[in-house]
N, C-alpha and C. Protein backbone atom coordinates (compact mmCIF):
# COMPACT_ATOMS: atom_id res chain seq x y z
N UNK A 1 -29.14 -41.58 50.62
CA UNK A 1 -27.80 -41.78 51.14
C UNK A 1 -26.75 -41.37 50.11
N UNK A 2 -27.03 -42.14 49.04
CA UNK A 2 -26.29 -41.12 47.75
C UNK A 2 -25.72 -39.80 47.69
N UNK A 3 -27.01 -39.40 48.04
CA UNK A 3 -26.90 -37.72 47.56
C UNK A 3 -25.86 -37.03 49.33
N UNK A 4 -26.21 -37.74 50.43
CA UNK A 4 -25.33 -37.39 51.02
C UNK A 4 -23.35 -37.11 50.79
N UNK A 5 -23.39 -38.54 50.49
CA UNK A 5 -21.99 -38.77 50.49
C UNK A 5 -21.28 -37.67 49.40
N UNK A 6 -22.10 -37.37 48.03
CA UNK A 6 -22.29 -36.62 46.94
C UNK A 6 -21.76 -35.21 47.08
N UNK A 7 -22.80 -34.83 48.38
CA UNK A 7 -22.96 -33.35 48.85
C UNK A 7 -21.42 -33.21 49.69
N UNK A 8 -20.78 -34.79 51.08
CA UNK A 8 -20.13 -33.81 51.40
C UNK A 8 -18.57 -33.83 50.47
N UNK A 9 -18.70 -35.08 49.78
CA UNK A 9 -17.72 -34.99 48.80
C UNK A 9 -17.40 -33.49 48.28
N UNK A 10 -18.43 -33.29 47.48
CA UNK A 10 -18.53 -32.37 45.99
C UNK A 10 -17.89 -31.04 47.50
N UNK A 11 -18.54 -30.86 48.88
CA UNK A 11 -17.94 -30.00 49.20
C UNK A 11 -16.47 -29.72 50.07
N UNK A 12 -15.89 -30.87 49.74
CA UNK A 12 -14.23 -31.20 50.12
C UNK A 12 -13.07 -30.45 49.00
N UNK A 13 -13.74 -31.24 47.73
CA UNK A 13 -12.84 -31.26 46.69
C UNK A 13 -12.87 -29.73 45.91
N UNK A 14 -11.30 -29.92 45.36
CA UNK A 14 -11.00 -28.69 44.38
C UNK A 14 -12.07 -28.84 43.00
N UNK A 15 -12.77 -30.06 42.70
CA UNK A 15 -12.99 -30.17 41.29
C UNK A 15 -14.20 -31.12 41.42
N UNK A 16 -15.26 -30.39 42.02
CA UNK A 16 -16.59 -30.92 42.21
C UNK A 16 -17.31 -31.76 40.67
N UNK A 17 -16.76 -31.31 39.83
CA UNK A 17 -17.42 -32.26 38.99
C UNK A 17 -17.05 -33.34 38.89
N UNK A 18 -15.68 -33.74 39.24
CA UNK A 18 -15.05 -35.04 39.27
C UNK A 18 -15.70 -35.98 39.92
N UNK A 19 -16.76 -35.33 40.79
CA UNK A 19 -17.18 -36.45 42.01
C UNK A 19 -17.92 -37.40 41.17
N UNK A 20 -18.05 -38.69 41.54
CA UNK A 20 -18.76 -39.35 41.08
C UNK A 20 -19.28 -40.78 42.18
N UNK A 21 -20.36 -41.05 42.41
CA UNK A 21 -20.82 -41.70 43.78
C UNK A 21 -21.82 -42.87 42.43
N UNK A 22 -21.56 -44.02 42.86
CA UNK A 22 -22.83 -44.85 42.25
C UNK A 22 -22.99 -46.13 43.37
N UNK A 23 -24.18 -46.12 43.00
CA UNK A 23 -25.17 -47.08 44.22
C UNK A 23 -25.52 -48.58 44.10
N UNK A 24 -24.76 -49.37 44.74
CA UNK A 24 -25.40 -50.86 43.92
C UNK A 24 -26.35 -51.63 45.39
N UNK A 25 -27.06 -52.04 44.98
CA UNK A 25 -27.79 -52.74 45.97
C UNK A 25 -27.26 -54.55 46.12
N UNK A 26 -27.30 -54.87 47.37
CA UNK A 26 -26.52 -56.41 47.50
C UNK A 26 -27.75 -57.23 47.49
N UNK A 27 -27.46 -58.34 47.79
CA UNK A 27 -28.25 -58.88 47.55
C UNK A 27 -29.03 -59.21 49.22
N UNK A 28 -28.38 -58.82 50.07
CA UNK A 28 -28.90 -59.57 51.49
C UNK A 28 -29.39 -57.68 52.07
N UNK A 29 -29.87 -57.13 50.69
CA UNK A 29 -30.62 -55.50 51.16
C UNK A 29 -29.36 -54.79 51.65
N UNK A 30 -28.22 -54.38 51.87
CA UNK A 30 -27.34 -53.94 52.16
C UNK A 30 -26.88 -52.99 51.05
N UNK A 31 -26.64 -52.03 50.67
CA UNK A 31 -26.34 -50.43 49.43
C UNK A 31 -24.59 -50.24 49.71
N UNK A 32 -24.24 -50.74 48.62
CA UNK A 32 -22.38 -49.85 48.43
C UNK A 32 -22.80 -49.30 47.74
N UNK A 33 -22.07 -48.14 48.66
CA UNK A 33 -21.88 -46.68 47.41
C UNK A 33 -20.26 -46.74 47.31
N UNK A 34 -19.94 -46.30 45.82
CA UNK A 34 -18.66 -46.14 45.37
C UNK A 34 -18.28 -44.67 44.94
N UNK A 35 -17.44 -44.22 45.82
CA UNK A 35 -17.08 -42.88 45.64
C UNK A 35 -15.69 -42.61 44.39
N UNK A 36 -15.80 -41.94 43.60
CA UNK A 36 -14.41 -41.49 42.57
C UNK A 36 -14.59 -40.10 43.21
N UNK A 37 -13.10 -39.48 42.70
CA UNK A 37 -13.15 -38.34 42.42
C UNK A 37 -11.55 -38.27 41.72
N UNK A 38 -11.41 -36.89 41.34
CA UNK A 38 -9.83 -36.78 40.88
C UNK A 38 -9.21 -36.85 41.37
N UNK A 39 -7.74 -37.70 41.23
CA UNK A 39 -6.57 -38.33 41.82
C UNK A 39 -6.14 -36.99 42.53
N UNK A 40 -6.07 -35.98 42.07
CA UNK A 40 -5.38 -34.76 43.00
C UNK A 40 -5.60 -34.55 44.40
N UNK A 41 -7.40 -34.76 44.50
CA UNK A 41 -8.42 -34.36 45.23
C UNK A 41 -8.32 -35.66 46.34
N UNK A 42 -8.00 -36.89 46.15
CA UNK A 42 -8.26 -38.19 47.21
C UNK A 42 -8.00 -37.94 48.72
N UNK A 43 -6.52 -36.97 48.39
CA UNK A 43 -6.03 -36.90 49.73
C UNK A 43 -6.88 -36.01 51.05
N UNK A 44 -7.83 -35.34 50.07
CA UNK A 44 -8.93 -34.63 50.84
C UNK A 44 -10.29 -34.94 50.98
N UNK A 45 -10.58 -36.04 50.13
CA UNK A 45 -11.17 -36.80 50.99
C UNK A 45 -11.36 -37.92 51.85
N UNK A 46 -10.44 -38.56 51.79
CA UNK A 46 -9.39 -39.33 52.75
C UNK A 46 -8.79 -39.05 54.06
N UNK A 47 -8.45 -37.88 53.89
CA UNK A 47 -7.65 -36.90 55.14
C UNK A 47 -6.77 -37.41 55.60
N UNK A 48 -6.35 -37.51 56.73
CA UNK A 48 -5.22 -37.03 57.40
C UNK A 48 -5.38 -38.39 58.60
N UNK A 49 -4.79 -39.70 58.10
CA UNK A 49 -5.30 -40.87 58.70
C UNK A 49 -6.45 -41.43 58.61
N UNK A 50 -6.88 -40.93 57.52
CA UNK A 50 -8.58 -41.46 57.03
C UNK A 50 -9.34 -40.71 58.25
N UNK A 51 -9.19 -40.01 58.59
CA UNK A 51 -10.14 -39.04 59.12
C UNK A 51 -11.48 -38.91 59.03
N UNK A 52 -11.55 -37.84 57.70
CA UNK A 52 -12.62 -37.71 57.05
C UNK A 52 -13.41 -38.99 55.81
N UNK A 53 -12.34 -39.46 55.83
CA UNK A 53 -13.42 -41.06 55.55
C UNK A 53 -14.16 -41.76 56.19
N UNK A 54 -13.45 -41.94 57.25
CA UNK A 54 -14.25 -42.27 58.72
C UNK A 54 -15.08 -41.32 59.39
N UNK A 55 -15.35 -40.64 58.89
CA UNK A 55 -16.20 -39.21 59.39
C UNK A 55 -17.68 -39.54 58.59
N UNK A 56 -16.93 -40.00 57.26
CA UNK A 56 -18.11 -39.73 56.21
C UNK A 56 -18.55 -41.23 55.96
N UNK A 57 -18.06 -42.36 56.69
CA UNK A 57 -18.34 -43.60 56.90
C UNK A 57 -19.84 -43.36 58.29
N UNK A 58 -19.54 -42.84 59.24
CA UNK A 58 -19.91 -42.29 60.42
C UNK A 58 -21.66 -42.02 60.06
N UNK A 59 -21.10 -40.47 58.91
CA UNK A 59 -22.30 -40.18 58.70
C UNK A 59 -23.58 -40.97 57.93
N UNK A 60 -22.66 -42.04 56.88
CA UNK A 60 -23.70 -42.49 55.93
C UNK A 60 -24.41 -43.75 56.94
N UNK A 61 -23.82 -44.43 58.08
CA UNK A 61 -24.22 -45.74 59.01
C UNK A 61 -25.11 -45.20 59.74
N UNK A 62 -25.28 -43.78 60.24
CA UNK A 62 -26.16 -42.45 60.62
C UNK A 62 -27.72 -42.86 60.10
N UNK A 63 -27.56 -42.22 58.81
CA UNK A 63 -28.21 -41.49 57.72
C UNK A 63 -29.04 -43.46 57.59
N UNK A 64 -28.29 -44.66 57.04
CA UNK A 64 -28.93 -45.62 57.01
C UNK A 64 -29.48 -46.52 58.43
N UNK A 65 -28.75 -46.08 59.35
CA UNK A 65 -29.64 -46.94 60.82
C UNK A 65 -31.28 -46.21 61.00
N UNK A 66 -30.74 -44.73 60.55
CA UNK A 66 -32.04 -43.88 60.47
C UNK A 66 -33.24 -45.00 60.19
N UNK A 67 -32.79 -45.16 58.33
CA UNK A 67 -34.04 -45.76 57.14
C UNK A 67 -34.14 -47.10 57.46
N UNK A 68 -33.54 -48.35 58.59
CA UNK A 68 -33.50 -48.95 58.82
C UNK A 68 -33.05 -49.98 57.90
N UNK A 69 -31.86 -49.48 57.23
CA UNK A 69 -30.93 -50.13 56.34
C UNK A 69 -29.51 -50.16 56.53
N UNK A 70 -28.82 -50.82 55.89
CA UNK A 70 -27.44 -50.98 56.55
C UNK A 70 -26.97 -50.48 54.55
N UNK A 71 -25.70 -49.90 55.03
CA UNK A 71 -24.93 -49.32 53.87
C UNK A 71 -23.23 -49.41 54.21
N UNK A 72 -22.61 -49.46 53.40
CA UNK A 72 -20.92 -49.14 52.98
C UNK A 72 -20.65 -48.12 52.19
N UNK A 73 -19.40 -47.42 52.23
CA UNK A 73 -18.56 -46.43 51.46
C UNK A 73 -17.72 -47.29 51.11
N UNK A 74 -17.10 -47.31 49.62
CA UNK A 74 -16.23 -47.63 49.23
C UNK A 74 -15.80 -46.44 48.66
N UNK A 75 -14.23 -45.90 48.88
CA UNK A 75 -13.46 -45.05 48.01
C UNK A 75 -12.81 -45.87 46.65
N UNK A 76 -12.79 -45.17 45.59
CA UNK A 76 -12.09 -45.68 44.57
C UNK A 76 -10.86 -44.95 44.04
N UNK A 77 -10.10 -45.35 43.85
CA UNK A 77 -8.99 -44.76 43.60
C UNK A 77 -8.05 -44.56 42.33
């Protein structure tokens, strides 16, 4: 799920190395991932009414109903 959010990040932003995604596990089995990237770059991955946050919220609840796990996006800012 990581490497998702990672991939479509890194392919939004002007400054793919900025991305930075880390994974904490809860305690009731549930995975936040915490997304950074550079302050320039937020507004694109954020979009245009949270758009594409909710796009990429969409995909990762996808990607974990799949593995029969439940997950969150957190943006950091």
């Amino acid at each position: 799920m990581k490497e998702l959010i990672e991939f479509i990040a890194r392919s939004l932003v002007e400054k793919p190395d900025a991305v930075t995604v880390t994974e904490e596990e809860g305690g009731d089995g549930s995975t936040l991932l915490q997304l950074a990237a550079a302050p320039e770059d937020m507004g694109r991955i954020i979009g245009k009414q949270g758009r594409t946050a909710k796009a990429m919220r969409t995909l990762l609840n996808a990607k974990a109903t799949r593995e029969e796990k439940r997950a969150s996006l957190q943006i950091l800012e």
